[in-house]
N, C-alpha and C. Protein backbone atom coordinates (compact mmCIF):
# COMPACT_ATOMS: atom_id res chain seq x y z
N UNK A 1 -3.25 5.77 62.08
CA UNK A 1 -2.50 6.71 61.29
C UNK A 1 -3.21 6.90 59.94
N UNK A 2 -3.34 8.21 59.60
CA UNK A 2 -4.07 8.34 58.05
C UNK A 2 -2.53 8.54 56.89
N UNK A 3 -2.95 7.69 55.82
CA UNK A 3 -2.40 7.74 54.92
C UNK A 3 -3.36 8.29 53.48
N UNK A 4 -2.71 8.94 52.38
CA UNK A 4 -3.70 9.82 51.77
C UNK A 4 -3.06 8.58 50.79
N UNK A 5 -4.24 7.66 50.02
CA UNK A 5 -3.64 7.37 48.84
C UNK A 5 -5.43 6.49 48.14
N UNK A 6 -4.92 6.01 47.29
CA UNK A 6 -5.71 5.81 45.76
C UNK A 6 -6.67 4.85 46.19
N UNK A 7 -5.77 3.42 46.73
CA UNK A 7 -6.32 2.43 46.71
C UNK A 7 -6.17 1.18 47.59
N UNK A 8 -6.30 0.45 48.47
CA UNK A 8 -5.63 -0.52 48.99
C UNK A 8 -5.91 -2.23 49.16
N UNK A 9 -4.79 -2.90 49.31
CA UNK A 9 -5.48 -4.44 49.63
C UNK A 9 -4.82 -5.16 50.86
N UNK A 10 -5.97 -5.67 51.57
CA UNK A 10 -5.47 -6.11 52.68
C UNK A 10 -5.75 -7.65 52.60
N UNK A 11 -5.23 -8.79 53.26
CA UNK A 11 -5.17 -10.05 53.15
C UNK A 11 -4.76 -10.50 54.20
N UNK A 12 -4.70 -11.75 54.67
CA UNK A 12 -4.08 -12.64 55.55
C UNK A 12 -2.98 -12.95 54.95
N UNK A 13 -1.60 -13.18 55.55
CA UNK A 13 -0.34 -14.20 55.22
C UNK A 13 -0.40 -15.17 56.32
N UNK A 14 0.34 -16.50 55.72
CA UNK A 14 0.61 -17.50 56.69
C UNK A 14 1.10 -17.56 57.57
N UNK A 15 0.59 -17.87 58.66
CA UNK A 15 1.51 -18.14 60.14
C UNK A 15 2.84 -18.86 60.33
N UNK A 16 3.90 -18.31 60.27
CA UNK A 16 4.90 -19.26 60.61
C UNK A 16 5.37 -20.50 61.29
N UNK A 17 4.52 -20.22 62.42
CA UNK A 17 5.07 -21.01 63.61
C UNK A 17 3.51 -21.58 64.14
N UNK A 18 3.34 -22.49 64.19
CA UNK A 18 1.62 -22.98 65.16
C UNK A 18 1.96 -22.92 66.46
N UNK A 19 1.01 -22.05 66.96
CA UNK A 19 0.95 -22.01 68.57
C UNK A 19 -0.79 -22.41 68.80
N UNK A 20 -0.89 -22.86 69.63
CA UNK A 20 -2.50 -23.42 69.78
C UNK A 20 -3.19 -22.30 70.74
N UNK A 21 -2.31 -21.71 71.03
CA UNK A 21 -2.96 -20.35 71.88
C UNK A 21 -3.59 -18.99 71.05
N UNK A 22 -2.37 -18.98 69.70
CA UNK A 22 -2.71 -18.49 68.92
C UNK A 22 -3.95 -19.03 67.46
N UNK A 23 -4.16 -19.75 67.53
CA UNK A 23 -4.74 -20.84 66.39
C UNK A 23 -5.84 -19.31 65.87
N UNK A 24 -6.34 -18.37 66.57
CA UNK A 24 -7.51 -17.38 66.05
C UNK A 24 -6.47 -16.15 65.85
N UNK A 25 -5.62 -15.91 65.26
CA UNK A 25 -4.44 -14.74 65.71
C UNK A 25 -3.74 -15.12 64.45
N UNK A 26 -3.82 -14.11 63.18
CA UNK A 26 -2.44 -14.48 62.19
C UNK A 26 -2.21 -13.16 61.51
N UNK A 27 -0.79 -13.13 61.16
CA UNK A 27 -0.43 -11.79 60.61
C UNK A 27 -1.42 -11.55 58.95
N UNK A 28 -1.04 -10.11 59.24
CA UNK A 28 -2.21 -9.46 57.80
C UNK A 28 -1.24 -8.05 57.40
N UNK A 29 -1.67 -7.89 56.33
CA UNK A 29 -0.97 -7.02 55.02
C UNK A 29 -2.03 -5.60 55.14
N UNK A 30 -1.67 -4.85 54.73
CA UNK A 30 -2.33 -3.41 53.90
C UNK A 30 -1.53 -3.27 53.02
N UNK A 31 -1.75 -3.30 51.86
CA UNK A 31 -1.11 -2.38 51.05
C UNK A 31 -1.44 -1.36 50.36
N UNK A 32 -1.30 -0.22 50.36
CA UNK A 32 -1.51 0.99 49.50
C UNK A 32 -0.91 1.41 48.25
N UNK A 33 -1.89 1.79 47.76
CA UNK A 33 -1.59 1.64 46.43
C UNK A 33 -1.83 3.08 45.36
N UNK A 34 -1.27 3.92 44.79
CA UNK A 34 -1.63 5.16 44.20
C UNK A 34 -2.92 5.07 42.59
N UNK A 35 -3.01 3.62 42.68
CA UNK A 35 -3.84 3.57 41.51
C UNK A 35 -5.24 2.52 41.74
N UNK A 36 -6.40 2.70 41.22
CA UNK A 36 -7.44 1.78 41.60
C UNK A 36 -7.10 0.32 40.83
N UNK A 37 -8.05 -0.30 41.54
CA UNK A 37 -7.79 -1.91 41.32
C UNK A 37 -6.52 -2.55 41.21
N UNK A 38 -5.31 -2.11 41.46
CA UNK A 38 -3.98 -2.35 41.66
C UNK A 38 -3.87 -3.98 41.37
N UNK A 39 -5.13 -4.80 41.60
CA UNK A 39 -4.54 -6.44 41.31
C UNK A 39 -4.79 -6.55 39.82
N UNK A 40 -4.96 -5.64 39.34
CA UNK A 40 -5.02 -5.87 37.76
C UNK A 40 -3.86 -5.43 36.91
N UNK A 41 -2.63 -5.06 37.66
CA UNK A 41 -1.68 -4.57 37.17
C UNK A 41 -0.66 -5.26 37.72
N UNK A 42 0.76 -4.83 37.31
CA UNK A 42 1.81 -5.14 37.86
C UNK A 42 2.77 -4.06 38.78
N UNK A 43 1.88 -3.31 38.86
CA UNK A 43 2.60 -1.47 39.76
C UNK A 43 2.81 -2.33 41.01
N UNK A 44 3.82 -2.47 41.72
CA UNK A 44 4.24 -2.49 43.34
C UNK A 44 3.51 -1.52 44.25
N UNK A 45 3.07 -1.94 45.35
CA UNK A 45 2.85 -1.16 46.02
C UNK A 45 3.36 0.13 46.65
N UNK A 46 3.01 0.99 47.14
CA UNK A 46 3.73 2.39 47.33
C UNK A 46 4.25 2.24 48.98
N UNK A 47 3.30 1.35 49.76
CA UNK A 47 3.45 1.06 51.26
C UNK A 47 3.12 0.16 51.34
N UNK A 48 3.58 -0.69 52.53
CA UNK A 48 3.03 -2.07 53.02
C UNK A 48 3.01 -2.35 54.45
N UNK A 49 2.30 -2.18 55.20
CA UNK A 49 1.60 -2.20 56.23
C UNK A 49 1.69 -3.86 56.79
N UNK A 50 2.33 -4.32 57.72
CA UNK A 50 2.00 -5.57 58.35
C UNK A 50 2.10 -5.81 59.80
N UNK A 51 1.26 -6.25 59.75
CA UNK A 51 0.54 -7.17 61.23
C UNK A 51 0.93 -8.14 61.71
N UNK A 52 1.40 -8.19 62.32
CA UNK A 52 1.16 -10.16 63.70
C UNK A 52 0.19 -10.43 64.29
N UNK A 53 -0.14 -11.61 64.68
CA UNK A 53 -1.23 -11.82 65.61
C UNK A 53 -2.56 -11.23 65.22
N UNK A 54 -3.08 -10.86 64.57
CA UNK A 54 -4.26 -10.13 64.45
C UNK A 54 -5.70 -10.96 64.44
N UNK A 55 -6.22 -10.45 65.22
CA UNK A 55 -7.46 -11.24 65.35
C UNK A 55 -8.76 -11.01 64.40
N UNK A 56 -8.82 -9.80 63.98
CA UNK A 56 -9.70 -9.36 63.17
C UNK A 56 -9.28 -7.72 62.80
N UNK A 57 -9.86 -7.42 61.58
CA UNK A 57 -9.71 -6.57 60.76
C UNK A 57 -11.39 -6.13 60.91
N UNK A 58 -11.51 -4.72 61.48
CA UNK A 58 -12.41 -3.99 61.44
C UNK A 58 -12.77 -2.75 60.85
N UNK A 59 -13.37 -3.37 59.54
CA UNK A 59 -13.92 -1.82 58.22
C UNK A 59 -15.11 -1.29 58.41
N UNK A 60 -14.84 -0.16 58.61
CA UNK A 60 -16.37 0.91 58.46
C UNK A 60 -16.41 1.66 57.60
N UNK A 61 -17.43 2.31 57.47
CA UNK A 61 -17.79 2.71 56.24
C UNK A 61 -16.90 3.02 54.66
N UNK A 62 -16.68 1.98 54.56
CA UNK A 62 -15.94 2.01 53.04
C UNK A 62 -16.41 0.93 52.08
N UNK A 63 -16.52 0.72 51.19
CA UNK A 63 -17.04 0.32 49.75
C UNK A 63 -15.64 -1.25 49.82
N UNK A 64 -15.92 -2.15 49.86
CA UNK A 64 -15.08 -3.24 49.55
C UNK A 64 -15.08 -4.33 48.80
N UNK A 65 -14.26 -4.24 48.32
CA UNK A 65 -14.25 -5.84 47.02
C UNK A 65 -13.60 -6.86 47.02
N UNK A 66 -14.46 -8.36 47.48
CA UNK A 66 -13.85 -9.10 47.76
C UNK A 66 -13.01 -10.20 46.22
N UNK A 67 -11.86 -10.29 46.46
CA UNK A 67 -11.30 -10.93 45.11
C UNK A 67 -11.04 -12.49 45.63
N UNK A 68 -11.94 -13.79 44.92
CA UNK A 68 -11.90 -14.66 44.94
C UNK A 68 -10.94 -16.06 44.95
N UNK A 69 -10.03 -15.12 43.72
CA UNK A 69 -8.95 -16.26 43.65
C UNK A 69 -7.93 -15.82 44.99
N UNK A 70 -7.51 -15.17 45.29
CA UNK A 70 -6.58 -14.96 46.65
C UNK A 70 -6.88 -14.24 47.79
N UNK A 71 -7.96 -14.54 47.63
CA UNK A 71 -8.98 -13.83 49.45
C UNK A 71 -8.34 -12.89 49.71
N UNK A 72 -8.07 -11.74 49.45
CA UNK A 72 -8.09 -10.86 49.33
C UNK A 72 -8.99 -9.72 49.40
N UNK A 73 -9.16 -8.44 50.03
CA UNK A 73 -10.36 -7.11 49.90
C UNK A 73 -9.12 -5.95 49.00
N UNK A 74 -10.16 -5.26 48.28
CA UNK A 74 -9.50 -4.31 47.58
C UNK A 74 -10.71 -3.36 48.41
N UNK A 75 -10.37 -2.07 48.30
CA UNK A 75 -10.87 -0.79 48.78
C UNK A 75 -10.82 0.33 47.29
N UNK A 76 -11.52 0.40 46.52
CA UNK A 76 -10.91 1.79 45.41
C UNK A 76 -11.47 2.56 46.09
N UNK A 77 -10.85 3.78 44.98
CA UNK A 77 -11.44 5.27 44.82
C UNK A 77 -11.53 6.09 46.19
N UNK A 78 -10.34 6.15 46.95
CA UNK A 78 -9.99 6.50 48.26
C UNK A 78 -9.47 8.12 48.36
N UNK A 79 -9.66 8.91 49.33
CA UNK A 79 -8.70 9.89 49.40
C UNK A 79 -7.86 9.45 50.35
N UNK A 80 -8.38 9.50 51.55
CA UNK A 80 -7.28 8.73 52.43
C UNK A 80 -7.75 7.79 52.83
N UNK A 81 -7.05 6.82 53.98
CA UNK A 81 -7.24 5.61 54.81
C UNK A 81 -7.00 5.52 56.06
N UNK A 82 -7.57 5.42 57.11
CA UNK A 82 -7.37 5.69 58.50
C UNK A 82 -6.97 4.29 59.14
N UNK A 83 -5.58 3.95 59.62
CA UNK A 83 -5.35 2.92 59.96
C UNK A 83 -4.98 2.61 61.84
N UNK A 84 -5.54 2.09 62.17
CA UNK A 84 -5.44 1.93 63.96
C UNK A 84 -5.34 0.33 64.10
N UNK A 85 -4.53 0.65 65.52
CA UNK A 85 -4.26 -0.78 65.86
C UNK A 85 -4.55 -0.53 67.25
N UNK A 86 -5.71 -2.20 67.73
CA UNK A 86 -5.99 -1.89 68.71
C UNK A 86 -5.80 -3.20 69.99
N UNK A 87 -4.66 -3.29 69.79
CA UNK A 87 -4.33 -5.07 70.58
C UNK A 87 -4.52 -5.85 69.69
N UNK A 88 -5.71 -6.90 69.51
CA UNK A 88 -5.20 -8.13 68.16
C UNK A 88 -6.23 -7.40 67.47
N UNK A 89 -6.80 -6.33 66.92
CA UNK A 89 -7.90 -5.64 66.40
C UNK A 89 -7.17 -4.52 65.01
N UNK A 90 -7.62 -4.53 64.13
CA UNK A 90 -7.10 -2.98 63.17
C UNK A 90 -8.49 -2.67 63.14
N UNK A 91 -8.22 -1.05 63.09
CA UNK A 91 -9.69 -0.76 62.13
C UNK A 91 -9.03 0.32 61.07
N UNK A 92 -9.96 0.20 60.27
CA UNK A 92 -10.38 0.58 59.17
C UNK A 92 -11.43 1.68 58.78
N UNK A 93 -10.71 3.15 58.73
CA UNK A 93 -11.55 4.18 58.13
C UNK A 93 -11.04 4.46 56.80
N UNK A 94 -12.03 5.96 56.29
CA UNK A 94 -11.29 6.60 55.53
C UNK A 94 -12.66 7.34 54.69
N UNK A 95 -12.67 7.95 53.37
CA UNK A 95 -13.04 8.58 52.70
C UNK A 95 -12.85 8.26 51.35
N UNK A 96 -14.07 7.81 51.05
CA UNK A 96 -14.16 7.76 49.54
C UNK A 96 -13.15 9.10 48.68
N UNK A 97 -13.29 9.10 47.35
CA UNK A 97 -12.85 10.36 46.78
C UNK A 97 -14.61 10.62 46.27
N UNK A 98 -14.39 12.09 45.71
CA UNK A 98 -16.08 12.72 45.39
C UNK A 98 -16.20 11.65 43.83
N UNK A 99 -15.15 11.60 43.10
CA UNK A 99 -15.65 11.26 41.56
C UNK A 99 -15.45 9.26 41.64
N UNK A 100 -16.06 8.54 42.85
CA UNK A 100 -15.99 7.00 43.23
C UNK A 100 -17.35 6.82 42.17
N UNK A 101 -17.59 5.15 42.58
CA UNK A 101 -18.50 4.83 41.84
C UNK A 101 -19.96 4.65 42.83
N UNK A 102 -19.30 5.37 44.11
CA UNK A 102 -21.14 5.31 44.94
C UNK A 102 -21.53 6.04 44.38
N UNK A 103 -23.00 5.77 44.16
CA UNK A 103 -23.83 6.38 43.98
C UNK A 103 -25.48 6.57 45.13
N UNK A 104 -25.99 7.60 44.99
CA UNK A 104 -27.24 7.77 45.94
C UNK A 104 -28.01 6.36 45.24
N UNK A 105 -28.91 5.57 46.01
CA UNK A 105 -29.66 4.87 45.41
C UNK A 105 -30.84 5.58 45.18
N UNK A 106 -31.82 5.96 44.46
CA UNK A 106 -33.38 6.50 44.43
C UNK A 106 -34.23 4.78 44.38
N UNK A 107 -35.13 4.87 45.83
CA UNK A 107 -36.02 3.93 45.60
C UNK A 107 -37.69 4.34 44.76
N UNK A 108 -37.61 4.31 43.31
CA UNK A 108 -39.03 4.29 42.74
C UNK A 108 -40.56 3.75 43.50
N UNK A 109 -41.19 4.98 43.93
CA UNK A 109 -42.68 4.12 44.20
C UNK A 109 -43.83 4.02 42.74
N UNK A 110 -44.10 2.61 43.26
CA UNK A 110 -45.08 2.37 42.04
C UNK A 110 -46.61 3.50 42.43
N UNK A 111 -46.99 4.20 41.32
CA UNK A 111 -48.21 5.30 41.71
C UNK A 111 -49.33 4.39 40.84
């Protein structure tokens, strides 16, 4: 499902219950957010997106920032976000906005 918004963070939460079948399988978050870097503020999220069981979280082409103290990925400078679920799998699209902070790299040759 595409959602059109700013910014988002996705994370692991704790497993409730231990199952040993599950031991590779734990619920996960999206949250969307209308403003960049959202963990630097106190704004609530606009949506919250959650998972069970998930085995892995699969991002393509998008720009991601990993935040250290609470393992955590932030995503800025988004137009939208393309979210799919695919058995214990999400993936992860979407579209920068034009005014982000990619930039073209130019590689200089020495003449």
């Amino acid at each position: 499902m595409i959602y059109k918004t700013k910014s988002v963070i996705l994370g692991r939460r704790k497993a409730q219950l231990k199952d040993k079948h599950d031991d590779l399988k734990k619920p996960c978050f999206i949250d969307l957010f209308d403003i960049n870097n959202p963990h630097k503020t106190a704004e609530p999220a606009k949506k919250i997106i959650e998972f069970e069981k998930i085995h892995k979280i699969i991002i393509r082409g998008l720009n991601v920032d990993y935040l250290l103290p609470g393992n955590d990925l932030v995503i800025n400078n988004l137009d939208y976000i393309d979210i799919k679920k695919d058995n214990d799998h999400v993936h992860l699209t979407g579209k920068h906005s034009n005014g982000s902070f990619i930039k073209k790299i130019k590689i200089w040759k020495k003449e």
